[in-house]
C-alpha atoms as a PDB file:
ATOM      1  CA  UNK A   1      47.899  -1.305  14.477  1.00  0.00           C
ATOM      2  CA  UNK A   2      47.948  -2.382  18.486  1.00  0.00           C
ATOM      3  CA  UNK A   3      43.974  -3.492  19.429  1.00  0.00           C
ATOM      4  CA  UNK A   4      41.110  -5.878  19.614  1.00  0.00           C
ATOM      5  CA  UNK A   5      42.168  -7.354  16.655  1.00  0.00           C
ATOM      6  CA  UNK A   6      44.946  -8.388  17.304  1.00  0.00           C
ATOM      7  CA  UNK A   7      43.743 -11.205  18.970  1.00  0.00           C
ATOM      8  CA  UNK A   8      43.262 -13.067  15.947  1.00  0.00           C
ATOM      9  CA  UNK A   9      46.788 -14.374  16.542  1.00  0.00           C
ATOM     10  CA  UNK A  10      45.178 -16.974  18.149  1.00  0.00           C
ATOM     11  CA  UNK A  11      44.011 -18.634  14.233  1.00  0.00           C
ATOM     12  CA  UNK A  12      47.810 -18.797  13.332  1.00  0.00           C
ATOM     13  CA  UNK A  13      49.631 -21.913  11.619  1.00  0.00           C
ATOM     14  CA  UNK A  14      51.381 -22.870  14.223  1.00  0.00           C
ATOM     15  CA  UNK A  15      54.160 -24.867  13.984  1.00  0.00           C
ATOM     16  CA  UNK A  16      53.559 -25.114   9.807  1.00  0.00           C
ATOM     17  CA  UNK A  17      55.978 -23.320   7.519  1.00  0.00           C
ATOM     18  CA  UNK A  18      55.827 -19.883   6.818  1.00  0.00           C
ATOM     19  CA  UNK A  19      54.257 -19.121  10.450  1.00  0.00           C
ATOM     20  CA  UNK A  20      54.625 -16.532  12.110  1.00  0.00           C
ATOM     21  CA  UNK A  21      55.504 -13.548  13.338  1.00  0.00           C
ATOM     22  CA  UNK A  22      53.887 -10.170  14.831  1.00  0.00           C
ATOM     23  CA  UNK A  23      54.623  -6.778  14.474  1.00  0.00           C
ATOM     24  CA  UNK A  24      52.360  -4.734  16.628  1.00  0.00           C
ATOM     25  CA  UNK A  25      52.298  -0.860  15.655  1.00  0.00           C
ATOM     26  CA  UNK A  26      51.403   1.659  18.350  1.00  0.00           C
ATOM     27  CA  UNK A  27      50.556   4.744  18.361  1.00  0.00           C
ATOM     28  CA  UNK A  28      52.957   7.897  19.626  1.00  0.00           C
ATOM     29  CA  UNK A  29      53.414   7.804  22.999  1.00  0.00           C
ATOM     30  CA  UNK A  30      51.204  10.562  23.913  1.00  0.00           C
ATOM     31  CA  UNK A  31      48.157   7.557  24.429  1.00  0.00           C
ATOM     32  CA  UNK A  32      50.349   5.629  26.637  1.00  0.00           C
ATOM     33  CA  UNK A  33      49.387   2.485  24.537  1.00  0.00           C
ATOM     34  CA  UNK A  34      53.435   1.801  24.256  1.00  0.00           C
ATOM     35  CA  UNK A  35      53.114  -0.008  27.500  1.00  0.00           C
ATOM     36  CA  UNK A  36      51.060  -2.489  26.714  1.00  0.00           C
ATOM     37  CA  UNK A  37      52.527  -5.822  26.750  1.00  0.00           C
ATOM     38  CA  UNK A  38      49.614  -8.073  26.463  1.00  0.00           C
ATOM     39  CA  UNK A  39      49.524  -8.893  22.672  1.00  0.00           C
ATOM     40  CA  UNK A  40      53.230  -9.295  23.114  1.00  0.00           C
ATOM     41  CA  UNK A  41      52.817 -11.549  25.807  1.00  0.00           C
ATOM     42  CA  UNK A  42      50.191 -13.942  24.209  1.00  0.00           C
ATOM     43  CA  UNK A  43      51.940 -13.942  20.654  1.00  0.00           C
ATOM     44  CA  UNK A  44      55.026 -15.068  22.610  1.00  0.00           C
ATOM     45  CA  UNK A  45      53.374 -17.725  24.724  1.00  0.00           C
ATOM     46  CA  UNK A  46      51.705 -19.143  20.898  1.00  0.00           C
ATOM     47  CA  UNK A  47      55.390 -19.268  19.937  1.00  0.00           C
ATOM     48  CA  UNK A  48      55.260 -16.453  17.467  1.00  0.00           C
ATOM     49  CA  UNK A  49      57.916 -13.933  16.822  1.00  0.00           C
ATOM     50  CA  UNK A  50      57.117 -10.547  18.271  1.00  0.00           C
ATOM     51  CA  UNK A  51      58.308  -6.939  17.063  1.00  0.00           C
ATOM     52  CA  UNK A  52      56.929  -3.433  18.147  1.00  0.00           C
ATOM     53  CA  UNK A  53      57.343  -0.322  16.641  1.00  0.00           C
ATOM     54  CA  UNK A  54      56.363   2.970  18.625  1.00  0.00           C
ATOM     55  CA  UNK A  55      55.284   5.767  16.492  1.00  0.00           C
ATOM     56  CA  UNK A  56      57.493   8.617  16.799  1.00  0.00           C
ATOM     57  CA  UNK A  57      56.535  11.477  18.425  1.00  0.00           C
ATOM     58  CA  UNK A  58      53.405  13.748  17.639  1.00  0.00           C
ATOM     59  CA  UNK A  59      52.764  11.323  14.486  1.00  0.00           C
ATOM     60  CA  UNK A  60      49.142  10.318  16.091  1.00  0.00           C
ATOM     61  CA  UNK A  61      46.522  13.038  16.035  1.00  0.00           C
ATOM     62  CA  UNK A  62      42.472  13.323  15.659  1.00  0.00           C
ATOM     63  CA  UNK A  63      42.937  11.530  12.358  1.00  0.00           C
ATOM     64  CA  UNK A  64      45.357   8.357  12.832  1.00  0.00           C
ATOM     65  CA  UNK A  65      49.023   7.635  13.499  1.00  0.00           C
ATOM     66  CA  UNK A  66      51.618   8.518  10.700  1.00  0.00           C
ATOM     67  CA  UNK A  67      54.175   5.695  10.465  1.00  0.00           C
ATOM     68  CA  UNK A  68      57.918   5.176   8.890  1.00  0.00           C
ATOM     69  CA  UNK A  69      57.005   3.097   5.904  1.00  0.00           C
ATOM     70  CA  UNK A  70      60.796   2.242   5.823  1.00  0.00           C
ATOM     71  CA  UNK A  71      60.953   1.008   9.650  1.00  0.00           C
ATOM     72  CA  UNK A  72      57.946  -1.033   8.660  1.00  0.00           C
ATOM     73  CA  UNK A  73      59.630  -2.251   5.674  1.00  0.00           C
ATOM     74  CA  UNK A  74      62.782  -3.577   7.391  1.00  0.00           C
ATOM     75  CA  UNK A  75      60.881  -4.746  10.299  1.00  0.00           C
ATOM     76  CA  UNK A  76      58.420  -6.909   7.584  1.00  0.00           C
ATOM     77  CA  UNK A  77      61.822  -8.219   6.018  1.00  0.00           C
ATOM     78  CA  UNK A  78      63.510  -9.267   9.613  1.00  0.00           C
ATOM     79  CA  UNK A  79      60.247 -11.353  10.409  1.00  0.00           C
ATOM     80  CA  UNK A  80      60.477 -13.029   7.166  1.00  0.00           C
ATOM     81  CA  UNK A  81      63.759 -13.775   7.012  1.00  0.00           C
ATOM     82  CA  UNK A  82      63.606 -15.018  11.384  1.00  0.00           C
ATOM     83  CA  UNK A  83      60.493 -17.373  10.059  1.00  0.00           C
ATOM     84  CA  UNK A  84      62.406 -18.860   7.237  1.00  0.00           C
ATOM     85  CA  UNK A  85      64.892 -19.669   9.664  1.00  0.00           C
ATOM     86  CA  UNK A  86      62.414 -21.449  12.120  1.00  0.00           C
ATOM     87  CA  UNK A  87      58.562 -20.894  11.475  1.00  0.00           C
ATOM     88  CA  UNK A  88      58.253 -19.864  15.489  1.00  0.00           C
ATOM     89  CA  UNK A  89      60.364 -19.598  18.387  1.00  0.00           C
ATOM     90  CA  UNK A  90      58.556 -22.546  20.121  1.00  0.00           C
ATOM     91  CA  UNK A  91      57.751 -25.239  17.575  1.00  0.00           C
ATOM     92  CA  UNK A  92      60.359 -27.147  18.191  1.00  0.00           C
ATOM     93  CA  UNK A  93      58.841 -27.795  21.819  1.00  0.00           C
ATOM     94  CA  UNK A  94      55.428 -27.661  21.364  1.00  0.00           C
ATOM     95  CA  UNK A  95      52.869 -30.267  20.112  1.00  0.00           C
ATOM     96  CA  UNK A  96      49.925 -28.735  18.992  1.00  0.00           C
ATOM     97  CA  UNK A  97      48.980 -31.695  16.723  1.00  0.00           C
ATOM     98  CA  UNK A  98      47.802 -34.480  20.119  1.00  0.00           C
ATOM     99  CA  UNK A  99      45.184 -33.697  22.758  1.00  0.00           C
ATOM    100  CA  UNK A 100      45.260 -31.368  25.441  1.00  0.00           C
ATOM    101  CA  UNK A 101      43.430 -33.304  27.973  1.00  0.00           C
ATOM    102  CA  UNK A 102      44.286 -36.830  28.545  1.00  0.00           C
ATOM    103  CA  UNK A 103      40.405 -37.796  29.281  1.00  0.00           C
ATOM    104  CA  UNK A 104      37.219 -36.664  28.240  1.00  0.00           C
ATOM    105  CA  UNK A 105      35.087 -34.514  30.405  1.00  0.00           C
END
């Protein structure tokens, strides 16, 4: 589900097979979390494969957001099938195995 932890797309493989792909879940649009980009943005800009699925609506209350198992499913099943076909959409022009900087600091 879209939050903090998110952010631990930053530990992915990238670049190594298998890796990777998110698929952020957010609640019904009643929070107004649907707008948020920013996990989108970052997993895009780490070469990752992004999907987001909006609850539909009234499916978040006081307890938690209901979701479509089955949109899940088929969303879980296109980011396999995209990562077998190229482990992320920017490995093929990024080098994350040399060093950033070209001197020490």
């Amino acid at each position: 589900m879209h939050g903090a932890g998110t952010t631990h797309i930053f530990h992915s493989a990238i670049g190594k097979p298998n890796c990777c792909a998110l698929i952020e879940l957010f609640p019904d649009k009643t929070l107004e979390f649907y707008t948020a980009q920013g996990y989108g943005n970052l997993a895009r800009m780490l070469g990752l494969h992004h999907w987001r699925h909006v609850s539909s609506d009234r499916s978040t209350t006081d307890e938690g957001t209901i979701v479509d198992v089955d949109i899940i499913t088929e969303q879980v099943k296109l980011a396999v099938d995209k990562v077998k076909k190229k482990p992320t959409c920017l490995n093929d022009v990024k080098d994350t195995s040399g060093r950033i900087f070209n001197e020490e600091f």
